[in-house]
Structures are given as structure tokens and as C-alpha cells.
Protein backbone atom coordinates (compact mmCIF):
# COMPACT_ATOMS: atom_id res chain seq x y z
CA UNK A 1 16.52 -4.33 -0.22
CA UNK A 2 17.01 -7.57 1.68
CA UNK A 3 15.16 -10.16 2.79
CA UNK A 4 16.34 -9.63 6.20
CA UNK A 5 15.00 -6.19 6.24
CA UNK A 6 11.91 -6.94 5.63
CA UNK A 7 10.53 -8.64 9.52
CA UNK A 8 8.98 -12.55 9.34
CA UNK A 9 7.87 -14.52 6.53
CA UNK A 10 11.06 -17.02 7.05
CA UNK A 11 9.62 -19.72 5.28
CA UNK A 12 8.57 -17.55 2.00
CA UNK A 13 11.69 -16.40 2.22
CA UNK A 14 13.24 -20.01 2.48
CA UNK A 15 10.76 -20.72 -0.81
CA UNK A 16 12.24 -18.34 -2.55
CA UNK A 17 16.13 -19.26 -1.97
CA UNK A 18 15.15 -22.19 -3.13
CA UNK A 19 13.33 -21.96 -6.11
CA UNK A 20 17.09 -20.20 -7.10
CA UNK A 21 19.17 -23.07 -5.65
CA UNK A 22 17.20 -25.78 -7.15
CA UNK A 23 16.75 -23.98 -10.72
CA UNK A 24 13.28 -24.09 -10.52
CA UNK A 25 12.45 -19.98 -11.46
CA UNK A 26 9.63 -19.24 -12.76
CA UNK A 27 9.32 -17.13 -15.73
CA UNK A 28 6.74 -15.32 -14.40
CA UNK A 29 6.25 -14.42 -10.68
CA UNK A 30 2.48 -12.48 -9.15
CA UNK A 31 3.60 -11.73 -5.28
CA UNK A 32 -0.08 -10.80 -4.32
CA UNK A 33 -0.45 -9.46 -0.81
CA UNK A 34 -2.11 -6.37 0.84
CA UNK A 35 -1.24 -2.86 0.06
CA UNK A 36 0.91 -1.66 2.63
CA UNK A 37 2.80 -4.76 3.18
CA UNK A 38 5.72 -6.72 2.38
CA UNK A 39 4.82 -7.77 -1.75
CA UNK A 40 6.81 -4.73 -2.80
CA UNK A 41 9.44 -5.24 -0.44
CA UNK A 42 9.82 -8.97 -0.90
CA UNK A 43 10.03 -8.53 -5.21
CA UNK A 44 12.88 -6.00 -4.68
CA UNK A 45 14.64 -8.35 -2.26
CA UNK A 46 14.47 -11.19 -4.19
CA UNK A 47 15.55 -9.30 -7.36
CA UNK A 48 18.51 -8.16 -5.22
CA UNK A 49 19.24 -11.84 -4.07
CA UNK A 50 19.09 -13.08 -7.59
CA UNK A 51 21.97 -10.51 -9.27
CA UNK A 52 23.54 -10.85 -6.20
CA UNK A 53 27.49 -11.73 -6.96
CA UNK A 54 28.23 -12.91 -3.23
CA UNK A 55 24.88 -14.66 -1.91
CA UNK A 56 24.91 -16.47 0.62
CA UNK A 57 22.39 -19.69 1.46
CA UNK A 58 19.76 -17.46 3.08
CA UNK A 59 20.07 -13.86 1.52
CA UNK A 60 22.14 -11.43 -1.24
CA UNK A 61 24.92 -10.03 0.33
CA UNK A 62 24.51 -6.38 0.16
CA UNK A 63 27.99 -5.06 -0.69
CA UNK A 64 29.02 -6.24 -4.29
CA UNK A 65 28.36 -3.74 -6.98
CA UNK A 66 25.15 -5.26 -8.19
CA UNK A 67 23.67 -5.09 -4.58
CA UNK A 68 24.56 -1.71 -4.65
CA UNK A 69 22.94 -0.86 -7.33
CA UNK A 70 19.65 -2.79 -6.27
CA UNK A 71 19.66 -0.31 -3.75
CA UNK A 72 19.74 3.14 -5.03
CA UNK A 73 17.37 1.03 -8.04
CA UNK A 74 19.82 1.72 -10.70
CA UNK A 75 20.70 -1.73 -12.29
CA UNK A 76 20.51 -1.57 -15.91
CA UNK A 77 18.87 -4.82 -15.96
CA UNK A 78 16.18 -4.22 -13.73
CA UNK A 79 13.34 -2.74 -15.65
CA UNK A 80 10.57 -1.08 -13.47
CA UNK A 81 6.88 -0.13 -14.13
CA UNK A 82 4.19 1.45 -12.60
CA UNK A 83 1.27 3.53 -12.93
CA UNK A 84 1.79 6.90 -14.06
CA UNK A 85 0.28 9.66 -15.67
CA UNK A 86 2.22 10.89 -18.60
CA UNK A 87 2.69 14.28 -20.09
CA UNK A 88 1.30 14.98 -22.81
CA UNK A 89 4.64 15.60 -24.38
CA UNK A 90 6.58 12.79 -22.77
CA UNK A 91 10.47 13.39 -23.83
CA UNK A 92 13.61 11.94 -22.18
CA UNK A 93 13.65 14.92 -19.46
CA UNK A 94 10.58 13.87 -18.42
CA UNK A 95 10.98 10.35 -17.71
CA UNK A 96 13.86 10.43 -16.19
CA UNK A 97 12.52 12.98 -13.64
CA UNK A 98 9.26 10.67 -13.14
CA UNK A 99 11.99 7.47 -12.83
CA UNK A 100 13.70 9.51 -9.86
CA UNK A 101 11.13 10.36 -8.07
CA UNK A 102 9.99 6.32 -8.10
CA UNK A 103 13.81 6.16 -7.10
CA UNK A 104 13.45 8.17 -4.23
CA UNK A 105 10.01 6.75 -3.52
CA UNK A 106 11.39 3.41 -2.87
CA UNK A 107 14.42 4.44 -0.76
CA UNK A 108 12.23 6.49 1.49
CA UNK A 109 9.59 4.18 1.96
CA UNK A 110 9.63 0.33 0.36
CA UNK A 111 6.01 -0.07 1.83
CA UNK A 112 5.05 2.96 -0.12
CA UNK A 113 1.29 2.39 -2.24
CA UNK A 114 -0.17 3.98 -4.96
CA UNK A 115 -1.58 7.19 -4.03
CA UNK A 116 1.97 8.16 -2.37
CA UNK A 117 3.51 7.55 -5.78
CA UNK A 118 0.58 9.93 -7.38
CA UNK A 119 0.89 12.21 -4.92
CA UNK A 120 4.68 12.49 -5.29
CA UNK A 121 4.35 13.20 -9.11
CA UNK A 122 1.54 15.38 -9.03
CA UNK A 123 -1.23 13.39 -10.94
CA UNK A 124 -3.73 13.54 -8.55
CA UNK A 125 -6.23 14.07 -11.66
CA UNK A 126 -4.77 12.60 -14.30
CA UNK A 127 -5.25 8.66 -15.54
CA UNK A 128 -2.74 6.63 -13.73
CA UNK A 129 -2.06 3.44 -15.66
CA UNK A 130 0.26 1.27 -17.25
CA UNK A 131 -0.14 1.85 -20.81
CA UNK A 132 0.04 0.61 -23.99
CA UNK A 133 3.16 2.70 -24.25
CA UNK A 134 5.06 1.08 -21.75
CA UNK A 135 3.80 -2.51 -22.99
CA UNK A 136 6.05 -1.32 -26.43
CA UNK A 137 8.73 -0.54 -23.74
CA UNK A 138 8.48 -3.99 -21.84
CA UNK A 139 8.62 -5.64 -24.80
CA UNK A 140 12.00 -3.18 -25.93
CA UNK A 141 13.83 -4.13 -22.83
CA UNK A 142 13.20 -7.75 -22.98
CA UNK A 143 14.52 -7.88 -26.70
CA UNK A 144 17.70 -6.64 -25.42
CA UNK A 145 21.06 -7.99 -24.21
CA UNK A 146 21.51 -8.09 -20.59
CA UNK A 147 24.51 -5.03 -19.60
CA UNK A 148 25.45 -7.39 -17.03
CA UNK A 149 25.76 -10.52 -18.86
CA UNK A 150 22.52 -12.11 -16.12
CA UNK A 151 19.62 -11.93 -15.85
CA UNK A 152 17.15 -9.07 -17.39
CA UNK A 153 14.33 -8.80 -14.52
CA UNK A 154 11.01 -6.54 -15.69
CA UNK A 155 9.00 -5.74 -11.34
CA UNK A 156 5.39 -4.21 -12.54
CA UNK A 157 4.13 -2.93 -9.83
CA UNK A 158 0.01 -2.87 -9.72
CA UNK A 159 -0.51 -4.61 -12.93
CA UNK A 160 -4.23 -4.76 -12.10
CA UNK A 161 -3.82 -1.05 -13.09
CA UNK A 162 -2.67 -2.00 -16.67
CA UNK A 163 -4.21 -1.22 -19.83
CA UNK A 164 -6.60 -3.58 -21.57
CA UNK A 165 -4.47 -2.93 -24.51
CA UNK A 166 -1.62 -3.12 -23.12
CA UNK A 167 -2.11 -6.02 -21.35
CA UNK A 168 -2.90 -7.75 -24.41
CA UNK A 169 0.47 -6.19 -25.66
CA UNK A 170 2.14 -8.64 -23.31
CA UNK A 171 0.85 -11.76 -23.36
CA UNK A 172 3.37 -13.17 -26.12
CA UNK A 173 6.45 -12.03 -24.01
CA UNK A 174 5.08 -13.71 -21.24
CA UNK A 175 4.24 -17.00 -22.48
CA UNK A 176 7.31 -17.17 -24.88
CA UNK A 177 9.80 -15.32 -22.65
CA UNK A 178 13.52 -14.32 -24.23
CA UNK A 179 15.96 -16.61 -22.36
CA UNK A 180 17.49 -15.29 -18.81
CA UNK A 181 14.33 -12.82 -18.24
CA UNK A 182 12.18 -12.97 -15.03
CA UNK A 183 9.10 -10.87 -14.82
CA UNK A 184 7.96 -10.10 -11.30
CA UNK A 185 4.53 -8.60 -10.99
CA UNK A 186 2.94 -6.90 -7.73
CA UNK A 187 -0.68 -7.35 -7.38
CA UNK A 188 -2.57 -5.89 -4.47
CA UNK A 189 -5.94 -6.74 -6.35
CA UNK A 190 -4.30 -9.83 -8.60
CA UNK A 191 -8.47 -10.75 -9.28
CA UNK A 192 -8.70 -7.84 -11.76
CA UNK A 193 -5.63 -9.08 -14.05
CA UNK A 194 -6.26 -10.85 -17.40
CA UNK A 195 -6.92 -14.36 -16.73
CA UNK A 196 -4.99 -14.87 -19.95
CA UNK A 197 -2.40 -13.04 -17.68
CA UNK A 198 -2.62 -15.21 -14.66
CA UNK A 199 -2.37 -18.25 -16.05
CA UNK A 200 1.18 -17.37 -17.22
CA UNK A 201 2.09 -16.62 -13.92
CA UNK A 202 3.21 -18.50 -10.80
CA UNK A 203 1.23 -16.62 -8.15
CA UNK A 204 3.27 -16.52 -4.31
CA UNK A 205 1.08 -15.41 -1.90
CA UNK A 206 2.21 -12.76 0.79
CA UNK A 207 1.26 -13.07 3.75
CA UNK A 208 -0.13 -9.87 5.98
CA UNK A 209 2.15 -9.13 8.94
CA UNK A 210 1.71 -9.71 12.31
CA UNK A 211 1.42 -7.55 15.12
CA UNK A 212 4.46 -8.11 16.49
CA UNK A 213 6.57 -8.08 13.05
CA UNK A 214 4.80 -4.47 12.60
CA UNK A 215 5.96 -3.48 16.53
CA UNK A 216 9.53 -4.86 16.10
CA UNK A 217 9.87 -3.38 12.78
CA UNK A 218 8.88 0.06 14.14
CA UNK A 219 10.92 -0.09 16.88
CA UNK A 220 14.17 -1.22 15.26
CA UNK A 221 13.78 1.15 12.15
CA UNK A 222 12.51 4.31 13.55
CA UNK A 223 13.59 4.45 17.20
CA UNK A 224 10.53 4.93 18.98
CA UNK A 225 9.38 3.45 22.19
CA UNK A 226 7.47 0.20 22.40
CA UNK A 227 4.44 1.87 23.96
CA UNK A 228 3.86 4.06 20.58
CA UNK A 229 5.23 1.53 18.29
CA UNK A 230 2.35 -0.26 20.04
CA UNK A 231 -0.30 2.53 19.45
CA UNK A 232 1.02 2.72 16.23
CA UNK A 233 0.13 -0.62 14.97
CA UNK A 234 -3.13 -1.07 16.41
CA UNK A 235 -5.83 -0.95 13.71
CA UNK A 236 -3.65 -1.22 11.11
CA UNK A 237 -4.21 -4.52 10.54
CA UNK A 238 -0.91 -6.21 8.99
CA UNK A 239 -0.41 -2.82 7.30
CA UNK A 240 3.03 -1.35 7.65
CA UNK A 241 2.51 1.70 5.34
CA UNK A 242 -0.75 2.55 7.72
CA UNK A 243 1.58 2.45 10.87
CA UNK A 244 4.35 4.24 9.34
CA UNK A 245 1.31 7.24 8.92
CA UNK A 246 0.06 6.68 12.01
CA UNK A 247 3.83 7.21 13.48
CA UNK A 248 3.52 10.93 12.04
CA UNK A 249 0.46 11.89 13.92
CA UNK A 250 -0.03 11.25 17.57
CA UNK A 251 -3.25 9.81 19.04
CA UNK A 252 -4.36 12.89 20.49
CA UNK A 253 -4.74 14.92 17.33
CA UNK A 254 -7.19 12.27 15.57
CA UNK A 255 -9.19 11.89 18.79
CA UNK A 256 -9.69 15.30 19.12
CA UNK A 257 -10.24 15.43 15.07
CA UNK A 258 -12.88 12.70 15.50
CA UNK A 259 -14.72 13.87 18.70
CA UNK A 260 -14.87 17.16 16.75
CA UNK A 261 -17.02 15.43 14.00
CA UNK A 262 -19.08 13.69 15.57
CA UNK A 263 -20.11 16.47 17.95
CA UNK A 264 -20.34 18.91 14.87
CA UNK A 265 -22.51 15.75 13.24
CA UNK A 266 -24.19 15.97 16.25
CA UNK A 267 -25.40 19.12 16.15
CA UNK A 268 -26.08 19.51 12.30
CA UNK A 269 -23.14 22.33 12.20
CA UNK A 270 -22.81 21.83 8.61
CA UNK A 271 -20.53 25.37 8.27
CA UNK A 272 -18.19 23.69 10.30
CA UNK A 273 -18.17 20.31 8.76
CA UNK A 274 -17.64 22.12 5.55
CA UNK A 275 -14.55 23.47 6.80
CA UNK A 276 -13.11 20.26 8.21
CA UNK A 277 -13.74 18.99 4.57
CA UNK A 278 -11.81 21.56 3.23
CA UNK A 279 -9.24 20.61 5.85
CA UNK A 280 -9.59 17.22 4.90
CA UNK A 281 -8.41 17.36 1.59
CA UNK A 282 -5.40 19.54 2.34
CA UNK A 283 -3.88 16.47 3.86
CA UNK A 284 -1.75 13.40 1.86
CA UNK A 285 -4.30 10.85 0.50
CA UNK A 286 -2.71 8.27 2.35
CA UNK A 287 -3.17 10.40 6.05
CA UNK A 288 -7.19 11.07 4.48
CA UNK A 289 -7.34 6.86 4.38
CA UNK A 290 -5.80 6.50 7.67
CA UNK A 291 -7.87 9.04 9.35
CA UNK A 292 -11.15 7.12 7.63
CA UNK A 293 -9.36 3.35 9.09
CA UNK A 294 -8.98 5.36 12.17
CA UNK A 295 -12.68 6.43 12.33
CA UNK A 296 -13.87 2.53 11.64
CA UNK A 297 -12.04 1.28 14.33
CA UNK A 298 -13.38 3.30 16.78
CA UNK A 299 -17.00 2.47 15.81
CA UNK A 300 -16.32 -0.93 15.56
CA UNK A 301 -15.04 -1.00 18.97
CA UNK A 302 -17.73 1.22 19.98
CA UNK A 303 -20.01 -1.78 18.35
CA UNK A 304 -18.38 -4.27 20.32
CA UNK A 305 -18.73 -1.97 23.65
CA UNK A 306 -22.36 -2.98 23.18
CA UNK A 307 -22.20 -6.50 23.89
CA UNK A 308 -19.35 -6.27 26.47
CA UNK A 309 -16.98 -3.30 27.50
CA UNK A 310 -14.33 -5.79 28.56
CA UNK A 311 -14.09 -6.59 24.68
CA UNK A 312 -12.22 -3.63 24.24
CA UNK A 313 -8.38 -3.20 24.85
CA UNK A 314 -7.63 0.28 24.55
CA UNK A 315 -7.43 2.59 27.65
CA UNK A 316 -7.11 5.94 28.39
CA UNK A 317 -9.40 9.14 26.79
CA UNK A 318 -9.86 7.00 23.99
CA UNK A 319 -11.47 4.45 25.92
CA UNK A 320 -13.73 6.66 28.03
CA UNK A 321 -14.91 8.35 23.92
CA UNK A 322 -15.74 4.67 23.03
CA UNK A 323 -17.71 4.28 25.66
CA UNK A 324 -19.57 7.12 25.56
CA UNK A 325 -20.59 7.01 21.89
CA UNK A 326 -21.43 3.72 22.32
CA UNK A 327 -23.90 4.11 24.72
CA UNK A 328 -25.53 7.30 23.14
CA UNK A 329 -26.50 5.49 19.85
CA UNK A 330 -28.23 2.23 18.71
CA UNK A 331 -26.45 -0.63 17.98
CA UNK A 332 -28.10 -0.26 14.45
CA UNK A 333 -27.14 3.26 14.31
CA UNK A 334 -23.04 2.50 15.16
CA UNK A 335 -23.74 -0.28 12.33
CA UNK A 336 -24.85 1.99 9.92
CA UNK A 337 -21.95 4.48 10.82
CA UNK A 338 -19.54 1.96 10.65
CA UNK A 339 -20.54 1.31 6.73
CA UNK A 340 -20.82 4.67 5.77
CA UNK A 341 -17.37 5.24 6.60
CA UNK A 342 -16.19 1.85 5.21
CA UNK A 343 -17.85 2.78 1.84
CA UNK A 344 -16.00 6.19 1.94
CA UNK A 345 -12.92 4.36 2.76
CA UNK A 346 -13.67 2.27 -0.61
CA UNK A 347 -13.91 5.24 -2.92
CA UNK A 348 -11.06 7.09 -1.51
CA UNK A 349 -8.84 4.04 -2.05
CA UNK A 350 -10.07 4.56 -5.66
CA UNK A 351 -9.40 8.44 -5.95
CA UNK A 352 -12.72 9.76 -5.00
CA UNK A 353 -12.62 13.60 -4.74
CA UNK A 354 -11.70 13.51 -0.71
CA UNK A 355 -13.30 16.71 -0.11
CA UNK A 356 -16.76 15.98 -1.55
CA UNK A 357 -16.66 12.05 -0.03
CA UNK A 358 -15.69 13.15 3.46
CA UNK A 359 -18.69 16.34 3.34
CA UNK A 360 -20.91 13.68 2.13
CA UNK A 361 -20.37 11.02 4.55
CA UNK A 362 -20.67 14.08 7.61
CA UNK A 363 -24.57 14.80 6.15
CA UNK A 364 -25.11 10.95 6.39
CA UNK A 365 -23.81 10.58 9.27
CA UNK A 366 -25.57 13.77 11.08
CA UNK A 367 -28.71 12.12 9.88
CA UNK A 368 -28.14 8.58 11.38
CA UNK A 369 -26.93 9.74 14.46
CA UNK A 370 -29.74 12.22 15.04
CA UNK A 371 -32.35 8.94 14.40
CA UNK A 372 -30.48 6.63 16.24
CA UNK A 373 -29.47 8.23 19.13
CA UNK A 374 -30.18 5.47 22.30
């Protein structure tokens, strides 16, 4: 990864140059930003410029053998750690098939989050956190000599998702860190860490990106049209991981999906909201969150339809659905739908059971609709 690969943020990226040119790196680096956007991203790019043999004033140059092996994430001395359930008989086998599959994870998709990771290993239902175990094996790879003769760079990715005890486990490498060793930590929730923690840290702040960054992007790196690089990025809100979903399933099919519930909601069909439950959890966690975001963007722009149509910018059958809805129901009934669905959103980001949520939010939301309706 590269800093020119990831779209915007010129003068973070100038920051960061320049913290290297001027010797002024910090020990301890917390890139805190939204999940789905560039904190990942930036880390690995900045790892990449730091080993770089060849950089140049603005970025690493991506050829010599060290930014080769930043990108298949192979460099000895870049240590990686993430949440992970582990076996219960965790031998060498093991971890090297879980370290591939975060290998292949961050080739595919640098804007990747959590739940893609889980879902990728299989540990839907298992305790995913950094544990005390890998706070022994933190503290292992920092007491050894770099292969490379440089630095020795440790990227945790959600430490928020770390181990009381093994956050504890790390304080001392932190504050007294073995010479030529950079820790970069990737926080989407950087509130939750230790506050012994954060105070050893120099937090850098990443910015969401813009609609345009997420368009470009889109349209540079996956060849589609501006038009549905467009629809792509509309209520994603700075998150490229949501777009990047949203690319794999065209408007039509969640409009249809969501006029379907509502009208089964409608009419108290709870046999058929059943079933799209069961449907509903057949799908990746990360589609299940998009298709909830999805869902609260239409009822907030169905809220906004209230006060004046004109507020709204999208056209077409998704428009004329808006509209509709809008005028059917209270403004206190699309209120309360739009928090029953943002509370569902909440516990699916935390690993509700997506079946039950989703069938649980449909009998709520039959019952507001049928005492609400305008």
C-alpha cells in the first residue's frame, strides 16, 4: 500500500512524510478514524513508506524488495495483530493459516472491517479479541533483532478489542520501547482503550472521506460508470467499505427487498417476515449492515420529505417509494422507525444474532406503522 492509493488526505499525508524527514516519530502512533475508511489503509502505507529503500519526498517507492514485501504483507519486521478467535489447540498450522487469510484479507480489500475478517475465518461465535496470548507475542517480537537491520514495526488493528489483561501486558513495552520499534495502532472506537494506553500514544486523526474521493476512487479502481459509482456512494457517508458492498448489489434488489418489508410490516404477515429473517442472516454481516444503513436512509429522507420534498435528491422509483411512505405515516411514526432500525444497526455492528435482531425489529416496526399510519 501507498499513500497515493489511498484518494485525498494530502496534508495527513504531508504530516506524515514529515514526521520521517524531520526525525520526529513517534514511538507510538493511534490513527483513529471510521470503520470503513482510510485508518487501515493509511498505517499500511506509512509502514510501507518507512522500510521503503527508494522513497521519494512524497511517498515509498513501490518496487524495492521491502515495498514488495509490504505488499503481499510478508516483511519479517512487520508484526501484525488483530482480533481473532483461537482454536482451542492453537499450533503452528493453525496460525499460519489464520495469518493468510489476514494476508489475503488485506490484498483483496484494505478497507476491509472486522466482521469481514470474522467472517473470513469462521468465528462468527467465538470471542474475537486480542489476547493475553498475543500481548506475550508483542512483547517476543519487540525483544528481537530486526531481519532487516530497520526498523521492527508492531500495526494492531482494533486495539479497543484487546484484552484487559493483555492490555495491561503492554503498557511497559510501550512506554519503554526497545530502540528502532514503532507501534501503530488502529482504533475505530480509540474511547474504549486504556487511558494508561492513550496517553502513550500520539493519536493522528483520520479524516472520513469525501464524496467525491469515494466516487473517484470507485471509478478509477473498479471500472464502473460515474452514474453508479455515484449511487454507490450515496448514504455511505465517508465509508468506502459500505460503497464497495453497495457496488455488489444494485439498487433495484434492496428497493424491492425494502418495499417488501414494509408492505409485509404492513400487513402483520409475520410468516413471511420470518422468512426474510431467515434470508437475512444467510447474507455476509457486512451486506446485513448495509442493508440496515440502507433502510435508515430511506426513512430519514422519507423524514425530511415531510418538511419539503425538494429536500430530497434522489430520483427515479426510489424517489416516488420515499414519497409515498412518507406521506402514509406520521412524522413521529418515520421517527420512531428511523431509531428502531438505528438501534438494530448498533447491535449488529456488535455481533447481535442477525436473524433474531432483524425478526425483532419487523414486529416493532409492524406495530408502529399500524399506529402511526397518517
Amino acid at each position: 500500500m501507498k499513500f497515493e492509493q489511498i484518494p485525498g488526505m494530502i496534508s495527513l499525508k504531508e504530516t506524515l512524510v514529515s514526521s520521517h524527514t524531520r526525525n520526529h516519530l513517534a514511538h507510538a502512533q493511534l490513527f483513529s478514524g471510521q470503520e470503513g475508511g482510510a485508518a487501515l489503509p493509511m498505517a499500511l502505507a506509512y509502514a510501507t513508506y518507512l522500510l521503503c529503500e527508494n522513497k521519494s519526498e512524497t511517498d515509498a517507492c513501490g518496487t524495492c524488495p521491502n515495498c514488495q514485501k509490504m505488499a503481499k504483507h510478508i516483511h519479517p519486521d512487520v508484526h501484525y495483530f488483530f482480533p481473532a478467535a483461537k482454536p482451542e489447540k492453537e499450533d503452528e498450522k493453525t496460525q499460519r493459516s489464520v495469518n493468510e487469510v489476514w494476508r489475503k484479507l488485506l490484498i483483496e480489500n484494505p478497507y476491509a472491517i472486522l466482521s469481514d475478517l470474522i467472517e473470513d475465518l469462521n468465528a462468527e461465535n467465538k470471542q474475537n479479541q486480542i489476547s493475553k496470548a498475543d500481548a506475550r507475542k508483542m512483547i517476543q517480537a519487540v525483544s528481537m533483532k530486526s531481519f532487516e537491520g530497520g526498523l521492527k514495526i508492531l500495526i494492531i488493528w482494533y486495539p479497543e478489542k484487546m484484552h484487559p489483561a493483555a492490555a495491561n501486558g503492554i503498557l511497559k513495552i510501550l512506554e519503554e520501547p526497545p530502540k528502532n520499534t514503532l507501534y501503530l495502532m488502529v482504533s475505530y472506537q480509540y474511547e474504549a482503550l486504556l487511558t494508561t494506553i492513550l496517553s502513550r500514544t500520539q493519536l493522528v486523526l483520520i479524516p472520513a472521506f469525501t464524496d467525491d474521493e469515494i466516487v473517484a476512487y470507485l471509478m478509477g479502481n473498479h471500472g464502473v460508470s460515474e452514474q453508479d459509482a455515484i449511487k454507490a456512494g450515496r448514504f455511505v457517508n465517508g465509508n468506502l467499505h459500505k460503497a464497495l458492498i453497495d457496488l455488489q448489489v444494485p439498487d433495484e434488489n434492496e428497493l424491492n427487498w425494502f418495499i417488501d418489508w414494509m408492505r409485509y410490516c404492513l400487513g402483520e404477515k409475520f410468516g413471511q417476515l420470518a422468512t426474510m429473517s431467515e434470508q437475512f442472516k444467510q447474507i455476509s454481516r457486512s451486506k446485513q449492515q448495509n442493508r440496515i444503513q440502507w433502510a435508515i436512509e430511506m426513512i430519514r429522507n422519507a423524514v425530511l420529505a415531510k418538511g419539503n420534498e425538494r429536500l430530497i435528491s434522489i430520483e427515479g422509483a426510489e424517489r416516488d417509494f420515499i414519497l409515498k411512505f412518507s406521506n402514509a405515516l406520521t412524522l413521529s411514526g418515520l421517527e420512531s422507525i428511523y431509531k428502531e432500525l438505528s438501534d438494530t444497526m448498533y447491535h449488529l455492528e456488535r455481533y447481535a444474532n442477525p436473524q433474531m435482531a432483524q425478526l425483532t425489529l419487523s414486529i416493532r416496526l409492524s406495530n408502529i406503522i399500524k399506529n402511526n399510519r397518517a
